[in-house]
C-alpha atoms as a PDB file:
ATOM      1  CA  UNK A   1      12.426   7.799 -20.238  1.00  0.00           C
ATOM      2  CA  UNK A   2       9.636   8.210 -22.699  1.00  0.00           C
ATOM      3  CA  UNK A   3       8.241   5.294 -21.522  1.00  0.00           C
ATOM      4  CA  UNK A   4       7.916   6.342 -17.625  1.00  0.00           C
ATOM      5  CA  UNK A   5       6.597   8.977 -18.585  1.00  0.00           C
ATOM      6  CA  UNK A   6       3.607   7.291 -20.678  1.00  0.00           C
ATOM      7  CA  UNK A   7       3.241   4.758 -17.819  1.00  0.00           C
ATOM      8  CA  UNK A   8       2.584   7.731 -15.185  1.00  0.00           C
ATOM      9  CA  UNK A   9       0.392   9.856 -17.763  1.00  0.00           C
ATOM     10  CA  UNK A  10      -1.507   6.859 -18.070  1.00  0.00           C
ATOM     11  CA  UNK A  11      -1.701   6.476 -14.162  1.00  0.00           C
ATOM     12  CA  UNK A  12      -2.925   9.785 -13.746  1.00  0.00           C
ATOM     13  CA  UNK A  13      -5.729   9.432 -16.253  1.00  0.00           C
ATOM     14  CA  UNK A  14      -6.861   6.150 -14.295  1.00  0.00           C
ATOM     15  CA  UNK A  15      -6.568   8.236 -11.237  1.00  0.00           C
ATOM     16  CA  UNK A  16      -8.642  11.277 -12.323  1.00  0.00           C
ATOM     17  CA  UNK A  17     -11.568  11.603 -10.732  1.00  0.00           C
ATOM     18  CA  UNK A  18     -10.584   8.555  -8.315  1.00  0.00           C
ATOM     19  CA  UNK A  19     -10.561  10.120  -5.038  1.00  0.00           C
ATOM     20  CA  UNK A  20      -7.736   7.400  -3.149  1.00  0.00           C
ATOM     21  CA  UNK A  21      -7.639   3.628  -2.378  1.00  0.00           C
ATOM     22  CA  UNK A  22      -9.261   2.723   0.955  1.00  0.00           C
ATOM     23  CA  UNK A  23      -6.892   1.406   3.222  1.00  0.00           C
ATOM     24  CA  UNK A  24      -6.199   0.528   6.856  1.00  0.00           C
ATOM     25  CA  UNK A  25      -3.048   1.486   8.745  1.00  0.00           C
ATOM     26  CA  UNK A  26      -1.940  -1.591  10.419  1.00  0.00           C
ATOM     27  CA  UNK A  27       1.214  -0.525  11.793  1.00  0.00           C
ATOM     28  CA  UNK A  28       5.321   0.967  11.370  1.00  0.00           C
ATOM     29  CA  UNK A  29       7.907   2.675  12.851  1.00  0.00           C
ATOM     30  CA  UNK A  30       6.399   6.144  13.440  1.00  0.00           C
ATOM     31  CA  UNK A  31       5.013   6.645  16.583  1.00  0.00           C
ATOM     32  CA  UNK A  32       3.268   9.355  15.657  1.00  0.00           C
ATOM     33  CA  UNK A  33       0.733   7.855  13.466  1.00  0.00           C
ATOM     34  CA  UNK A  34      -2.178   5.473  15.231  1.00  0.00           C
ATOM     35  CA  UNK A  35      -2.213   2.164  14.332  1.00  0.00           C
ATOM     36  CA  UNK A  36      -5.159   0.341  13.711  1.00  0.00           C
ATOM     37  CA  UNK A  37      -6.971   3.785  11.683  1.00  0.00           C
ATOM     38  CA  UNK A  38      -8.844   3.256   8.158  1.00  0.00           C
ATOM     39  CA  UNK A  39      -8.544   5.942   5.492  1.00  0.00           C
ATOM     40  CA  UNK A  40      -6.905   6.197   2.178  1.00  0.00           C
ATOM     41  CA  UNK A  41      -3.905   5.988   0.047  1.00  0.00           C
ATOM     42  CA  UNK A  42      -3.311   9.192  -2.270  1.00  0.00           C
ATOM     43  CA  UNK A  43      -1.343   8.274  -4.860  1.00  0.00           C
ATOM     44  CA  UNK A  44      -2.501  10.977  -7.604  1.00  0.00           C
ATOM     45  CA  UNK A  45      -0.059  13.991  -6.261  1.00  0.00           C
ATOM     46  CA  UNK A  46       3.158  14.386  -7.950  1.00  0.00           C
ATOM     47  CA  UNK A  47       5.376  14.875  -5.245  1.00  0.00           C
ATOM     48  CA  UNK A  48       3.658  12.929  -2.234  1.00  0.00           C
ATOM     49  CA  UNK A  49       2.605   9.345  -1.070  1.00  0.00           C
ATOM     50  CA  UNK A  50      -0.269  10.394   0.772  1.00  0.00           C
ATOM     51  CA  UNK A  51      -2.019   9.043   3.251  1.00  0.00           C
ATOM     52  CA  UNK A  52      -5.495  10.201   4.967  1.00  0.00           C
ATOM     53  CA  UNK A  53      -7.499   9.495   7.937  1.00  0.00           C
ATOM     54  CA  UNK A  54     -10.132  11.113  10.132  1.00  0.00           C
ATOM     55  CA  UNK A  55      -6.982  11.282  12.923  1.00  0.00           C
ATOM     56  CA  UNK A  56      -4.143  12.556  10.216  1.00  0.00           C
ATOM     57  CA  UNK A  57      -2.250  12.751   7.407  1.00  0.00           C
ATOM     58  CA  UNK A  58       0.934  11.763   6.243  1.00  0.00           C
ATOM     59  CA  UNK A  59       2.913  12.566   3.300  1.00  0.00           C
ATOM     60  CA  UNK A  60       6.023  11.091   1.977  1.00  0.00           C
ATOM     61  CA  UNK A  61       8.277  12.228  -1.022  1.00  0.00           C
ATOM     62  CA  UNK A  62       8.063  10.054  -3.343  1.00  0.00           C
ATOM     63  CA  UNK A  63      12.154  10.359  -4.059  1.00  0.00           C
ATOM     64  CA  UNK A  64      12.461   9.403  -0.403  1.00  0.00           C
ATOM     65  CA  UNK A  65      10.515   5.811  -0.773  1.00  0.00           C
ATOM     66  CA  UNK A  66      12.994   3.134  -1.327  1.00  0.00           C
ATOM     67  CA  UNK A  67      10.926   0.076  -0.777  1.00  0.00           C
ATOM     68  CA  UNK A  68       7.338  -1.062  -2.365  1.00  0.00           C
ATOM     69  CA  UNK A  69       6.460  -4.385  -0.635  1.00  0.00           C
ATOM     70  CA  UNK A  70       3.405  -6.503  -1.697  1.00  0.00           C
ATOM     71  CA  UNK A  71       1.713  -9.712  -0.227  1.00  0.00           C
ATOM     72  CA  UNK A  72      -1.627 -11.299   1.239  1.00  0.00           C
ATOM     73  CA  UNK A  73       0.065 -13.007   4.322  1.00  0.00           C
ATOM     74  CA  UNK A  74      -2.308 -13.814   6.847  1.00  0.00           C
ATOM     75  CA  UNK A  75      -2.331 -12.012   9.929  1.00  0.00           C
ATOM     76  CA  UNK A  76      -2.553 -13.408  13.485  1.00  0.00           C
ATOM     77  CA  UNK A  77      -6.448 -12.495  14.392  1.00  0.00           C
ATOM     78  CA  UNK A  78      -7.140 -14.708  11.358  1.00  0.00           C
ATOM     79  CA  UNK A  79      -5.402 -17.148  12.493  1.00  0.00           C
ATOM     80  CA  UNK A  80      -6.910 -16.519  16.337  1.00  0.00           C
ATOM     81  CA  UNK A  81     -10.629 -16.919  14.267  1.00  0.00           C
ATOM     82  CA  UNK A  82      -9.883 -19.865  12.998  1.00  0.00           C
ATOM     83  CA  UNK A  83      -8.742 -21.522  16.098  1.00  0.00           C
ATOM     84  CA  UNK A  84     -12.070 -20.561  17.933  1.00  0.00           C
ATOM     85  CA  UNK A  85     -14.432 -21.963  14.341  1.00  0.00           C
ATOM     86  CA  UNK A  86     -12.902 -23.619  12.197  1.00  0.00           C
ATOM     87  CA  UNK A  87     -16.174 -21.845   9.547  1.00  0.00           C
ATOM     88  CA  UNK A  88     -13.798 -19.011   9.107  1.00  0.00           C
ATOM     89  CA  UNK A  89     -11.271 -21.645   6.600  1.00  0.00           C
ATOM     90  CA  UNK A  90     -14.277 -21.759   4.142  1.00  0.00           C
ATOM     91  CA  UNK A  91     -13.997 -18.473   4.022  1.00  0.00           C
ATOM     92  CA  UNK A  92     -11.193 -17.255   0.610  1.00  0.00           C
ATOM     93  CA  UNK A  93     -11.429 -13.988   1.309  1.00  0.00           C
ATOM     94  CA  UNK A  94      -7.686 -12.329   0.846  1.00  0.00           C
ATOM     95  CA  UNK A  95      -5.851  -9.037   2.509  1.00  0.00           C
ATOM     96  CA  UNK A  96      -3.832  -7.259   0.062  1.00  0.00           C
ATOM     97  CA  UNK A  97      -0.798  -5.734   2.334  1.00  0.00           C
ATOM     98  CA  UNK A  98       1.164  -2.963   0.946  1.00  0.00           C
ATOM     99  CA  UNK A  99       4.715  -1.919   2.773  1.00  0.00           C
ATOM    100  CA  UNK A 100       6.262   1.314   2.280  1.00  0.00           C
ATOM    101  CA  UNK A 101       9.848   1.892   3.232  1.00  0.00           C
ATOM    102  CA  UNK A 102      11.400   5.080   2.931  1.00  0.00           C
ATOM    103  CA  UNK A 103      13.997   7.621   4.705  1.00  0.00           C
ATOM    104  CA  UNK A 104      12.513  10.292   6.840  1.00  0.00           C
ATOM    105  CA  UNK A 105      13.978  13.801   7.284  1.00  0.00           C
ATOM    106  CA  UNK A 106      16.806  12.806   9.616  1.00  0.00           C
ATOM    107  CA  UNK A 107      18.059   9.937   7.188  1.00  0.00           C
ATOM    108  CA  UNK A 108      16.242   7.249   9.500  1.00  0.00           C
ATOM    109  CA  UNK A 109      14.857   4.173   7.612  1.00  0.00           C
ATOM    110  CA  UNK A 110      10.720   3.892   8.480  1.00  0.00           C
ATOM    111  CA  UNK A 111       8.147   1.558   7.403  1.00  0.00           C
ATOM    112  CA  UNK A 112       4.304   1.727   6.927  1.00  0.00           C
ATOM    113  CA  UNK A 113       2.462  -0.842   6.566  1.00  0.00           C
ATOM    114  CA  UNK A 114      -1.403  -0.755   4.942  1.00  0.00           C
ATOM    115  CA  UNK A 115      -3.752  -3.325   4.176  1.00  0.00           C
ATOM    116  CA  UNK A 116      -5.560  -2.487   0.931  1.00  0.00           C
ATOM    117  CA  UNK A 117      -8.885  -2.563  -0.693  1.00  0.00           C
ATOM    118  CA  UNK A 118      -8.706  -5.432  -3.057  1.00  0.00           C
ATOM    119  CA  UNK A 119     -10.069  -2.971  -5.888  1.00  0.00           C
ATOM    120  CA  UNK A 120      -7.396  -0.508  -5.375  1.00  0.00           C
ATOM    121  CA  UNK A 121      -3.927  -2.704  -4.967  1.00  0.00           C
ATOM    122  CA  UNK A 122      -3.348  -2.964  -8.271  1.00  0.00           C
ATOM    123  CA  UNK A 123      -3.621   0.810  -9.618  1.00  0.00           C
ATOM    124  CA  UNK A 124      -2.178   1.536  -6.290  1.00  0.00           C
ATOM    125  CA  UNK A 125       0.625  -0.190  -7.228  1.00  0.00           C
ATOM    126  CA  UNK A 126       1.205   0.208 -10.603  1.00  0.00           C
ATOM    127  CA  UNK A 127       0.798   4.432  -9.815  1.00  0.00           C
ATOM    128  CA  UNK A 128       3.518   3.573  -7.009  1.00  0.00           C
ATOM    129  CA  UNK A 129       6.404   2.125  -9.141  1.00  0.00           C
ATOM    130  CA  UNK A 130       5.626   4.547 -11.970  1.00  0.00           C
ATOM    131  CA  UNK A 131       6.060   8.018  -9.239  1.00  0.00           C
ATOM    132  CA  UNK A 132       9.199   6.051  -7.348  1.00  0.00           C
ATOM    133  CA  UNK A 133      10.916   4.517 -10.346  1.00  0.00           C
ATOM    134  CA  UNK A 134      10.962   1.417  -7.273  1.00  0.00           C
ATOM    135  CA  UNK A 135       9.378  -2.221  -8.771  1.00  0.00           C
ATOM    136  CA  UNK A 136       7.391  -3.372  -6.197  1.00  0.00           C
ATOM    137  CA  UNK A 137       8.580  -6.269  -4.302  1.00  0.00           C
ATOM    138  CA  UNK A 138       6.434  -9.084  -3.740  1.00  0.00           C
ATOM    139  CA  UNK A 139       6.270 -11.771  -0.549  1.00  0.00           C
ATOM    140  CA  UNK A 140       5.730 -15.032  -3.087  1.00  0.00           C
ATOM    141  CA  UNK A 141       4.215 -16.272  -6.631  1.00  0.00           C
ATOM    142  CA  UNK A 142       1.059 -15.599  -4.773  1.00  0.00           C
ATOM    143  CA  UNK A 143       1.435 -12.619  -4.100  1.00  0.00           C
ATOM    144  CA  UNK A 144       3.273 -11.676  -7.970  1.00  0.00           C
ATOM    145  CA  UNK A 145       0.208 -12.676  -9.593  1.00  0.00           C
ATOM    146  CA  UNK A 146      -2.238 -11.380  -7.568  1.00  0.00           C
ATOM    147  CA  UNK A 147      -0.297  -7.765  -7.623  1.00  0.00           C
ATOM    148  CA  UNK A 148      -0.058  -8.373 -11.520  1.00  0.00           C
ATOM    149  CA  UNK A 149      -3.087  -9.876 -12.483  1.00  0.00           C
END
């Protein structure tokens, strides 16, 4: 116990004065939220997963999230790119995507899914396992060391 609760002081004292992690919204279950909207990932509250955008908010209790998910898959407009110039494979530029599972208020099982600023994933996710008492899954190796690193 004393240990979580090190890990998490020492979360919020990287947070502090750290606004949020940019992120994108790329898609999930709730049809309320717009997919496709850039904002960012509030991880510094004690009771909330937060997310913010220009077109709204979302919070999630943290004792309702019961999967962290982790990985740089590609996604299909890369993969459209590359078909049309094959310039884009010099590119090694890498998504960091970050799932969210959790249970909403009626006991239904939801995902969000969020692509990541690279300089954020990794407080992001450390300040995620530390407030769920989850370990973050990962896709691959890849994606373990990457999320580690």
């Amino acid at each position: 116990m004393r240990v979580v609760i090190l890990l998490l002081a020492s979360v919020l004292l990287l947070f502090a004065g750290h606004k949020g992690a940019q992120a994108d919204y790329i898609g999930g279950t709730r049809a309320d939220i717009p997919a496709d909207i850039s904002g960012e990932i509030q991880v510094s509250d004690q009771v909330y997963f937060i997310f913010v955008s220009k077109q709204t908010r979302v919070q999630i209790p943290y004792e309702r999230i019961n999967l962290i998910e982790y990985g740089q898959k590609v996604d299909r407009r890369y993969l459209e790119a590359v078909v049309i110039s094959p310039l884009f494979m010099l590119s090694k530029k890498r998504q960091h995507f970050l799932t969210i599972g959790f249970q909403d208020d009626d006991g239904h099982q939801q995902a969000l899914v969020f692509k990541v600023s690279k300089k954020d994933i990794r407080l992001t996710l450390v300040a995620l396992e530390a407030h769920t008492g989850q370990e973050v899954r990962f896709q691959d190796e890849e994606a373990r060391i990457a999320g580690k690193g």
